[in-house]
N, C-alpha and C. Protein backbone atom coordinates (compact mmCIF):
# COMPACT_ATOMS: atom_id res chain seq x y z
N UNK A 1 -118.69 63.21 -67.42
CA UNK A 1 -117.44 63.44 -66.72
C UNK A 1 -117.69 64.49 -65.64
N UNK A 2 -117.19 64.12 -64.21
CA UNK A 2 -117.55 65.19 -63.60
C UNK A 2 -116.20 65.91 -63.34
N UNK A 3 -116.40 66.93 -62.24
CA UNK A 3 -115.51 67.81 -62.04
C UNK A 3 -115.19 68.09 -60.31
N UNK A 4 -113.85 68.43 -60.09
CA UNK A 4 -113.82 68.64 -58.50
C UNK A 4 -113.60 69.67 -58.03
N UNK A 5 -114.69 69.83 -57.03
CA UNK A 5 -115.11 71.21 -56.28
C UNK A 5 -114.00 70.93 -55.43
N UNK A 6 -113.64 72.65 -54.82
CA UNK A 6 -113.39 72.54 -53.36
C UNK A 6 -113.75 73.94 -52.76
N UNK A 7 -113.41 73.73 -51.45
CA UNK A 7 -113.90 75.42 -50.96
C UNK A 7 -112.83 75.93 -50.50
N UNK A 8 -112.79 77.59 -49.86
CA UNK A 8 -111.84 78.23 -49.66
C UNK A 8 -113.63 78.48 -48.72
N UNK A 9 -112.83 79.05 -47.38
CA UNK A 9 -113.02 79.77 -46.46
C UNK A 9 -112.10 80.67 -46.48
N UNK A 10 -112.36 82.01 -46.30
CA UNK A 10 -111.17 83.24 -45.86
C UNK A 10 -111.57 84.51 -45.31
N UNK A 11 -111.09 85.17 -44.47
CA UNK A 11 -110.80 86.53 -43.72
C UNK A 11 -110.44 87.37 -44.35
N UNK A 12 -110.97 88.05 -45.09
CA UNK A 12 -110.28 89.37 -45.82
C UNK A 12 -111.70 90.45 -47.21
N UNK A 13 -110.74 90.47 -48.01
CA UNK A 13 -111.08 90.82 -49.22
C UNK A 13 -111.68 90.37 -50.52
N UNK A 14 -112.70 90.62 -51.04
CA UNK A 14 -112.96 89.43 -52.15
C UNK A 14 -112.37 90.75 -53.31
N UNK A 15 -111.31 90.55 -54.33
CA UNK A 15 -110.87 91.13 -55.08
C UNK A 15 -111.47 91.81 -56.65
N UNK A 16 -112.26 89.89 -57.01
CA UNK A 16 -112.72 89.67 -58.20
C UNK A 16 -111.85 89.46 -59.55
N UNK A 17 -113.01 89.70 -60.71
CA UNK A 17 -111.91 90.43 -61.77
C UNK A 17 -112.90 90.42 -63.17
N UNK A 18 -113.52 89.62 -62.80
CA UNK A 18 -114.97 89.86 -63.90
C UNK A 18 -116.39 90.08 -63.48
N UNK A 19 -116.89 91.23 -62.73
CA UNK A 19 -115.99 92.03 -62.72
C UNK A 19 -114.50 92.29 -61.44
N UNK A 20 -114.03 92.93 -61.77
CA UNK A 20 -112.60 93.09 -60.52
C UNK A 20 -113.95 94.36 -59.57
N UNK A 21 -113.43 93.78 -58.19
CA UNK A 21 -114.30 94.82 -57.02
C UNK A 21 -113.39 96.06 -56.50
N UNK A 22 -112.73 96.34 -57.48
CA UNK A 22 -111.77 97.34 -56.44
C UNK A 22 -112.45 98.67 -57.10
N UNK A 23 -111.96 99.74 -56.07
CA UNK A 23 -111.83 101.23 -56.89
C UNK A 23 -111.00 101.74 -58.47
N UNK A 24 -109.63 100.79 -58.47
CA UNK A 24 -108.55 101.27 -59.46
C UNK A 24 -109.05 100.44 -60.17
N UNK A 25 -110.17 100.83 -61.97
CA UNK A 25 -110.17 100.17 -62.37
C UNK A 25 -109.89 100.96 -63.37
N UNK A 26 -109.87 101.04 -65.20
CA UNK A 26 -110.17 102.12 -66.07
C UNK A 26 -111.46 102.07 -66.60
N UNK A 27 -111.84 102.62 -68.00
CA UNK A 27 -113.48 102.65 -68.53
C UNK A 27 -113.76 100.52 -68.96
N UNK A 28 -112.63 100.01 -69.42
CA UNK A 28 -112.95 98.92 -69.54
C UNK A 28 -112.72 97.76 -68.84
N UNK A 29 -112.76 98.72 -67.17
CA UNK A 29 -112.78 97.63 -66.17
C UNK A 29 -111.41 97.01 -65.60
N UNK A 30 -110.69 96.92 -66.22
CA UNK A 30 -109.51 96.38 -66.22
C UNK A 30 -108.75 97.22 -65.23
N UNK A 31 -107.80 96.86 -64.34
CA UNK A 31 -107.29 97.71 -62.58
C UNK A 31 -105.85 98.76 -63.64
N UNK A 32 -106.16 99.53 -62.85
CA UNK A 32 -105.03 100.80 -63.16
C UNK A 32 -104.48 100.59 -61.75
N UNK A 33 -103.41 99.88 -62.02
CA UNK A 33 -101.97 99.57 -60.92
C UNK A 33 -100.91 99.87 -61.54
N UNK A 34 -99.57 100.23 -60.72
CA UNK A 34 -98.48 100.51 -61.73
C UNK A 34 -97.80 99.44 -61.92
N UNK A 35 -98.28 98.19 -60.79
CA UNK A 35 -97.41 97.07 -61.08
C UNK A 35 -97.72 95.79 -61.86
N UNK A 36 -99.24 96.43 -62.34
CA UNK A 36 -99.91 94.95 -63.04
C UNK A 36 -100.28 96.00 -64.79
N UNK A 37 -99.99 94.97 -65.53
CA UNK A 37 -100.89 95.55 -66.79
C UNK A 37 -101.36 94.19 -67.44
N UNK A 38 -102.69 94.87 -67.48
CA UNK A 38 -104.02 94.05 -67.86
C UNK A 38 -103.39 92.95 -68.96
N UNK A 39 -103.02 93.69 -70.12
CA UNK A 39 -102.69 93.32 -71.28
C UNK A 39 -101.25 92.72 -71.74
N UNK A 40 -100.72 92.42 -71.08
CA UNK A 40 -99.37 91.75 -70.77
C UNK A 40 -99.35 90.26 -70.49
N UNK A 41 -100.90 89.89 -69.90
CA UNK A 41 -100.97 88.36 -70.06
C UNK A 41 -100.17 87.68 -68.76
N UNK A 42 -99.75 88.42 -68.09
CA UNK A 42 -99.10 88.05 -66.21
C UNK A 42 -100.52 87.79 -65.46
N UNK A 43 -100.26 86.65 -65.01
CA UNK A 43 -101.37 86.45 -63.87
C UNK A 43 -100.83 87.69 -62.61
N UNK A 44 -102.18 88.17 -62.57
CA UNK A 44 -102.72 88.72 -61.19
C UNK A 44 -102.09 88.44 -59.82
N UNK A 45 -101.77 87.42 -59.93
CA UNK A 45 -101.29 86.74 -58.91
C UNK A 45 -100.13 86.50 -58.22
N UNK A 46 -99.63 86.47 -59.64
CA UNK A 46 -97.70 86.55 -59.75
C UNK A 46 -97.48 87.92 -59.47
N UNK A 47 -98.04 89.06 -59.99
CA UNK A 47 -97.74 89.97 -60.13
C UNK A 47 -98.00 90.90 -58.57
N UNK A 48 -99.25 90.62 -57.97
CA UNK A 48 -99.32 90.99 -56.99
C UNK A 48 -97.95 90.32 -55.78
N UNK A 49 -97.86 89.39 -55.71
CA UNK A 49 -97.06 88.80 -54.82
C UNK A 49 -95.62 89.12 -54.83
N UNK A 50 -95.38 89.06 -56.46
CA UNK A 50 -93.92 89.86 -56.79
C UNK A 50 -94.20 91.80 -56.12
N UNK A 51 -94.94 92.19 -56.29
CA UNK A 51 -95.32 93.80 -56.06
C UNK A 51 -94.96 93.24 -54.39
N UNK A 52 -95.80 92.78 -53.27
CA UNK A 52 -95.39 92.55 -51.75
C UNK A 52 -94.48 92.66 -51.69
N UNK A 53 -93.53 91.30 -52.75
CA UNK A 53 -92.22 91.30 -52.05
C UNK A 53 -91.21 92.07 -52.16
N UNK A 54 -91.62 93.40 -52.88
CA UNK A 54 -90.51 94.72 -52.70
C UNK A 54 -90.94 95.66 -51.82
N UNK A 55 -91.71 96.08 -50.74
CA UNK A 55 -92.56 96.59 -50.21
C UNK A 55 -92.42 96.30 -48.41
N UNK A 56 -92.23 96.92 -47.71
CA UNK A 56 -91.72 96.76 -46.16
C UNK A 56 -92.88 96.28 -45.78
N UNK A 57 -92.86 95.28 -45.25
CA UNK A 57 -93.82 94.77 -44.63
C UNK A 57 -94.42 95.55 -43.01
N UNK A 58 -95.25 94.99 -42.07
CA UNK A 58 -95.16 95.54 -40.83
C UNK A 58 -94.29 95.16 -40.02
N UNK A 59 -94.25 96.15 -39.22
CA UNK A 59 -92.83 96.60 -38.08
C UNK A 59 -92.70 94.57 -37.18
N UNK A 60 -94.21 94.09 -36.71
CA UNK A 60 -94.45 92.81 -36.29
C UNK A 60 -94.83 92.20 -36.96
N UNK A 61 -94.28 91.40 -37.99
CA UNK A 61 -95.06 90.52 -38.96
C UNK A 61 -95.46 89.42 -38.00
N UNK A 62 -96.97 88.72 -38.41
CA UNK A 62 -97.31 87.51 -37.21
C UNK A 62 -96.76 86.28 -37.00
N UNK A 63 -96.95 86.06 -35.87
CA UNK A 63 -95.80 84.58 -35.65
C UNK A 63 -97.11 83.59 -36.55
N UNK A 64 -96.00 82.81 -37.01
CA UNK A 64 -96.61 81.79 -37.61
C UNK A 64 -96.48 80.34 -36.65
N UNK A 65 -97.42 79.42 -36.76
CA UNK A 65 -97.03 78.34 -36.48
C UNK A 65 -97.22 76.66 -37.69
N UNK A 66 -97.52 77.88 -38.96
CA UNK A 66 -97.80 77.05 -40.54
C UNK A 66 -96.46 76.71 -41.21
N UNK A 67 -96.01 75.85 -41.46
CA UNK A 67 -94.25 75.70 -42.36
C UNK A 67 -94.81 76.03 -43.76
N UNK A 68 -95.85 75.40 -44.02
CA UNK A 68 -96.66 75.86 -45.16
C UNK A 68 -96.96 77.38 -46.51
N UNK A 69 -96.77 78.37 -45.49
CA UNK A 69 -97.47 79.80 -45.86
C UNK A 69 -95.88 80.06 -46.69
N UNK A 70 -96.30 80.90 -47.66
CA UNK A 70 -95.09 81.01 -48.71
C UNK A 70 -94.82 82.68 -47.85
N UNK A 71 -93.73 83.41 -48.65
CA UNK A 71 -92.61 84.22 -48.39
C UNK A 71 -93.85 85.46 -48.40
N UNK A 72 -94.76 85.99 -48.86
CA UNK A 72 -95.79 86.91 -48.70
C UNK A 72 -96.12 87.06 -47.60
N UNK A 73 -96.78 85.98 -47.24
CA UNK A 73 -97.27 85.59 -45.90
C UNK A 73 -96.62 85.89 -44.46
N UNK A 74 -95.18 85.58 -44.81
CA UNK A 74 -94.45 85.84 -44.00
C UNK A 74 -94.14 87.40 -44.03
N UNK A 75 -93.92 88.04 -44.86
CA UNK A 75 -93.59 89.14 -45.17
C UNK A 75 -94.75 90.01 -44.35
N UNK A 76 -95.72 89.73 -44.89
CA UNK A 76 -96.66 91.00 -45.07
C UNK A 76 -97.71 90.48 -44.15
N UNK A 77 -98.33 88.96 -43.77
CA UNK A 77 -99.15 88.39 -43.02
C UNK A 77 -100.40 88.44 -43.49
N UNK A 78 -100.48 88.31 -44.93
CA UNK A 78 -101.41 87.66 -45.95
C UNK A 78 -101.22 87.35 -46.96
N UNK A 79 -102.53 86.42 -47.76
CA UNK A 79 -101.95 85.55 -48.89
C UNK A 79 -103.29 86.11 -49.47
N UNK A 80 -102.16 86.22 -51.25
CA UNK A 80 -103.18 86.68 -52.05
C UNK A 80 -103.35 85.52 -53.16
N UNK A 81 -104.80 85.04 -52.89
CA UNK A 81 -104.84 83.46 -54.07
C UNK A 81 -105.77 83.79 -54.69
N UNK A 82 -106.11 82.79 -55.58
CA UNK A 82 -107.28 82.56 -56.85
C UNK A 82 -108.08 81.65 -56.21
N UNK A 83 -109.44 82.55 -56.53
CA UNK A 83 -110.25 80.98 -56.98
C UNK A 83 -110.92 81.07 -58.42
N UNK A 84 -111.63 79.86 -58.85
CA UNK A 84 -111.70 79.94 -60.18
C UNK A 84 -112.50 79.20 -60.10
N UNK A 85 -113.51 79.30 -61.53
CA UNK A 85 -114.35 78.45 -62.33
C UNK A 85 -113.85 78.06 -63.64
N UNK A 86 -113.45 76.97 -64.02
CA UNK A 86 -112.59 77.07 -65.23
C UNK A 86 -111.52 78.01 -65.57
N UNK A 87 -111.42 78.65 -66.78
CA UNK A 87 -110.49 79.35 -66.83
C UNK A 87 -110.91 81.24 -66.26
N UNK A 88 -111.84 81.25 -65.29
CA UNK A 88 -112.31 82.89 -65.13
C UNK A 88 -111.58 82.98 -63.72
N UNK A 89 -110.17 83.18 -63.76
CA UNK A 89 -109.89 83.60 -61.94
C UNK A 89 -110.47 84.65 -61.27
N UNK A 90 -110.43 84.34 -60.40
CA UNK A 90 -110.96 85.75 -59.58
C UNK A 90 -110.03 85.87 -58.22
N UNK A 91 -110.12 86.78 -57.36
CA UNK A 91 -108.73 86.97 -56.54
C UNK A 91 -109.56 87.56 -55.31
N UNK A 92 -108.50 87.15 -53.97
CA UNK A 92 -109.07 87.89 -52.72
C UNK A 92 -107.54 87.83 -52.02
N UNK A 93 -107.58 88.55 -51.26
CA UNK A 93 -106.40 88.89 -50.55
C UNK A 93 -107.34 88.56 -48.82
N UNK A 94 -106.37 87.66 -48.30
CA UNK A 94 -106.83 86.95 -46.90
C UNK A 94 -105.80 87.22 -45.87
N UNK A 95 -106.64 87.36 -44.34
CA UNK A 95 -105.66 87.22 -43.09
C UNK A 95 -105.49 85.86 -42.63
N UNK A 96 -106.85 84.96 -43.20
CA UNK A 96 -106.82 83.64 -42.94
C UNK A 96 -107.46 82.78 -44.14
N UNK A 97 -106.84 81.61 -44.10
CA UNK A 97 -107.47 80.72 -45.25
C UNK A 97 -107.73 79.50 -44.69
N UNK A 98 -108.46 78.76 -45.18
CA UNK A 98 -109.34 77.40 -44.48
C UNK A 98 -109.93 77.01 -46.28
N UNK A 99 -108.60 76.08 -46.95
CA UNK A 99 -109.01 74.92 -47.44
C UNK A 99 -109.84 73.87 -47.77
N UNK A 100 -110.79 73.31 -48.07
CA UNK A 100 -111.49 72.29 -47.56
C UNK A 100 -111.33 71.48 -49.21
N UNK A 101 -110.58 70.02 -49.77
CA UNK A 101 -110.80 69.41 -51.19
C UNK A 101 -112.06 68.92 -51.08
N UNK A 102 -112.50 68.15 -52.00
CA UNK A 102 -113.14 66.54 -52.20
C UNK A 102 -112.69 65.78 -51.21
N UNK A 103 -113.93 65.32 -50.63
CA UNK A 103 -113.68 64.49 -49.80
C UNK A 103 -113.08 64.68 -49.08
N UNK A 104 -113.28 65.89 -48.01
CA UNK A 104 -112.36 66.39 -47.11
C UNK A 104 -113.60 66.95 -45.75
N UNK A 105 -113.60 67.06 -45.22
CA UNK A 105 -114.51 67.76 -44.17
C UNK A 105 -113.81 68.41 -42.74
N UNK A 106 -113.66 69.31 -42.15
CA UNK A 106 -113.21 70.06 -41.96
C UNK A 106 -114.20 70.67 -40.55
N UNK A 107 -113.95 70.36 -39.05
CA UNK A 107 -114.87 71.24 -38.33
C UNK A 107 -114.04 72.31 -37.92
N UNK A 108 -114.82 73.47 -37.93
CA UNK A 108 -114.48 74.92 -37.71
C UNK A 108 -114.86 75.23 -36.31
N UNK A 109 -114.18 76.08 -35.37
CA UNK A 109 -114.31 76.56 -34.08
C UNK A 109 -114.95 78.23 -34.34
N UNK A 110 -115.88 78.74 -34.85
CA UNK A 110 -116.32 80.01 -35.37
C UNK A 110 -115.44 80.75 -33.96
N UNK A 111 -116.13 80.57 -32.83
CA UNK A 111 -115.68 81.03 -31.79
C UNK A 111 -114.31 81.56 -31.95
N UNK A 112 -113.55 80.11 -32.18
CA UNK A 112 -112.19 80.09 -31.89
C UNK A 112 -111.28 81.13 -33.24
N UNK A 113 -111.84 80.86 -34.42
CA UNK A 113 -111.98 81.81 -35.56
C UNK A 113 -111.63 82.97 -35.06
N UNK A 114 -112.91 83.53 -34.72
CA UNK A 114 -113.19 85.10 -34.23
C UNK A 114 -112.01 85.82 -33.19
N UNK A 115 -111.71 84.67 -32.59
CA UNK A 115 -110.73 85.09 -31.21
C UNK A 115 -109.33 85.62 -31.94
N UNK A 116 -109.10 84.70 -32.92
CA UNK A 116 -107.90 84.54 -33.74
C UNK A 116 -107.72 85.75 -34.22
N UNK A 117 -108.61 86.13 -34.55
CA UNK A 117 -109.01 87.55 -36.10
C UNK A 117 -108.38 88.22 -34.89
N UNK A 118 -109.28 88.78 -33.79
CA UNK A 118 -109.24 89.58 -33.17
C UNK A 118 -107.80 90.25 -32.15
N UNK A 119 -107.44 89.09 -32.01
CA UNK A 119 -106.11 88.78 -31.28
C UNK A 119 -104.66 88.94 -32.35
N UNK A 120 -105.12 88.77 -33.53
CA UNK A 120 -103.88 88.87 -34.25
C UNK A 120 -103.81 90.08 -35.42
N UNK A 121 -105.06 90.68 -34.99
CA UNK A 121 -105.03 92.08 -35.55
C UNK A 121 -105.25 91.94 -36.97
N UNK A 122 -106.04 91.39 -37.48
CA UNK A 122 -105.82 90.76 -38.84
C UNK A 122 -106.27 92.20 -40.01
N UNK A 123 -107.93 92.82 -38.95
CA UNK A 123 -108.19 93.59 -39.80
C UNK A 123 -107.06 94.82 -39.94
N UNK A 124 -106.22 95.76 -39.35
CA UNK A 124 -105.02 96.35 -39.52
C UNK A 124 -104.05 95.49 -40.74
N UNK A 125 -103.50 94.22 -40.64
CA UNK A 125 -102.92 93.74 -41.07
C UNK A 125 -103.39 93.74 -42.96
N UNK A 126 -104.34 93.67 -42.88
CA UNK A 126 -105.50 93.54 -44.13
C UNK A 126 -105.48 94.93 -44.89
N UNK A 127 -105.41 96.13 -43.93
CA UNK A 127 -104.99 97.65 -44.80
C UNK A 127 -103.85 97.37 -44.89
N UNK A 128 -103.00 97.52 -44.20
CA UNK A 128 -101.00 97.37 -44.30
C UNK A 128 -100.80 96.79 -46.16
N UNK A 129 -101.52 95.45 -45.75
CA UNK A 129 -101.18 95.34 -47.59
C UNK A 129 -102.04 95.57 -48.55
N UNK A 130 -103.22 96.26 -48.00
CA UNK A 130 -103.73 96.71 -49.44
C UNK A 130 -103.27 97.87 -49.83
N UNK A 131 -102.95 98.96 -48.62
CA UNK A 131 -102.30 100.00 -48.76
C UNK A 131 -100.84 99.99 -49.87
N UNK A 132 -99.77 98.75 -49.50
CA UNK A 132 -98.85 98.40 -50.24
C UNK A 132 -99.12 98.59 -51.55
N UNK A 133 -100.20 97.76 -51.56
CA UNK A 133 -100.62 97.09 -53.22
C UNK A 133 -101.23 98.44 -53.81
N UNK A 134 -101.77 99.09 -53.21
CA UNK A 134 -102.27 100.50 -53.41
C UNK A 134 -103.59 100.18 -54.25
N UNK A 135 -104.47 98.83 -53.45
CA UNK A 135 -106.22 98.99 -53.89
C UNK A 135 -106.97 99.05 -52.93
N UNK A 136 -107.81 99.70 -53.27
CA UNK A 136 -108.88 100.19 -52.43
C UNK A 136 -110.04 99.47 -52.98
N UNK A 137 -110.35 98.08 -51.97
CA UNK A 137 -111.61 97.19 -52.16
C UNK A 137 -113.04 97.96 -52.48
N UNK A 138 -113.87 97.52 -52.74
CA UNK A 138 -115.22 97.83 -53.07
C UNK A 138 -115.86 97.46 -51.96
N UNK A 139 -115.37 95.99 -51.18
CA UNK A 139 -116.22 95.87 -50.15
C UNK A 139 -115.88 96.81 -48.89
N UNK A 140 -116.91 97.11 -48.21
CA UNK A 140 -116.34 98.23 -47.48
C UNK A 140 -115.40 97.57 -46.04
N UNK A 141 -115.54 96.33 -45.53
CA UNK A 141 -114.67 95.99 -44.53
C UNK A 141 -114.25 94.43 -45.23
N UNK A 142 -113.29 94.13 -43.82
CA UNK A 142 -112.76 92.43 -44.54
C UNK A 142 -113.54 92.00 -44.05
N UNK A 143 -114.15 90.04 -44.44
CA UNK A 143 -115.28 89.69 -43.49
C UNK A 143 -115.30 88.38 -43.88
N UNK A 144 -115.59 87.32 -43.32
CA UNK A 144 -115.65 85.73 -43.87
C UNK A 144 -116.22 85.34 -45.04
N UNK A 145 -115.73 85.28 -45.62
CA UNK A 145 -116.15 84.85 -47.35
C UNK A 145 -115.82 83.31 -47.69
N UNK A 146 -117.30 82.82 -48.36
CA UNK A 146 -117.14 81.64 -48.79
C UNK A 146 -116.94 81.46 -50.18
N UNK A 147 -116.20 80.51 -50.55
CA UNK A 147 -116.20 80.25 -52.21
C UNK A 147 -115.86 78.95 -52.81
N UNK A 148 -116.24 78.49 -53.88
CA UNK A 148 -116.18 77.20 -54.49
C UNK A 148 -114.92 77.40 -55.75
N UNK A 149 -114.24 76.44 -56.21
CA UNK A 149 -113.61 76.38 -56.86
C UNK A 149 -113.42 75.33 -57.45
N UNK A 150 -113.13 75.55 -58.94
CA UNK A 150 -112.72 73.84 -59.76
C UNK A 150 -111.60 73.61 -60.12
């Protein structure tokens, strides 16, 4: 039986969680946030996104031209998703995301990419909500990250 890959391209943060890459973690790894607890059994995910949406976003949130991007996105002008291997999520907080399923192929404008980042201020936009969320990544800047998912 096989299984279906897909990829995530993204602009930002790789989060983690086994291990999680941030600074706020405690001795057993697990993030010391006031809005997430480890042991409560809430996805990461829910919890972060619920935490955005009480939280002032920036003064210019970016124009969108996606109908797609949920109420975060709009808010704050990033999306915080999973990717996963079975049941091990792991998390990144993005200025941009690029999709790709099964059987999907996808050409990229790197160029046109780069212009985007640059023009829409993404890396600013990328502190604004980590600052919110109040984590401080491990990686030291945001930067194109590839990843597989099942």
């Amino acid at each position: 039986m096989g299984s279906d890959v897909s990829a995530i391209l993204f602009y930002g943060y790789d989060l983690g969680s086994t291990p999680w890459k941030i600074a706020e973690v405690n001795k057993l790894g697990d993030p010391l946030l006031p809005w997430y607890d480890a042991e409560s059994g809430e996805d990461f995910l829910d919890c972060a996104s619920e935490h955005l949406m009480t939280v002032p976003g920036p003064p210019h949130p970016p124009v969108l031209d996606d109908a797609d991007v949920g109420p975060v996105f709009r808010r704050h002008g990033v999306e915080v998703e999973s990717y996963c291997y079975r049941e091990d999520n792991s998390y990144f907080v993005a200025a941009h995301v690029v999709t790709v399923g099964v059987e999907d192929i996808q050409t990229l404008d790197l160029v046109e990419l780069e212009q985007m980042r640059a023009a829409g201020n993404w890396d600013a936009t990328l502190r604004a909500a980590l600052t919110a969320l109040g984590i401080t990544p491990t990686q030291k800047r945001p930067a194109w990250k590839l990843c597989a998912y099942e």
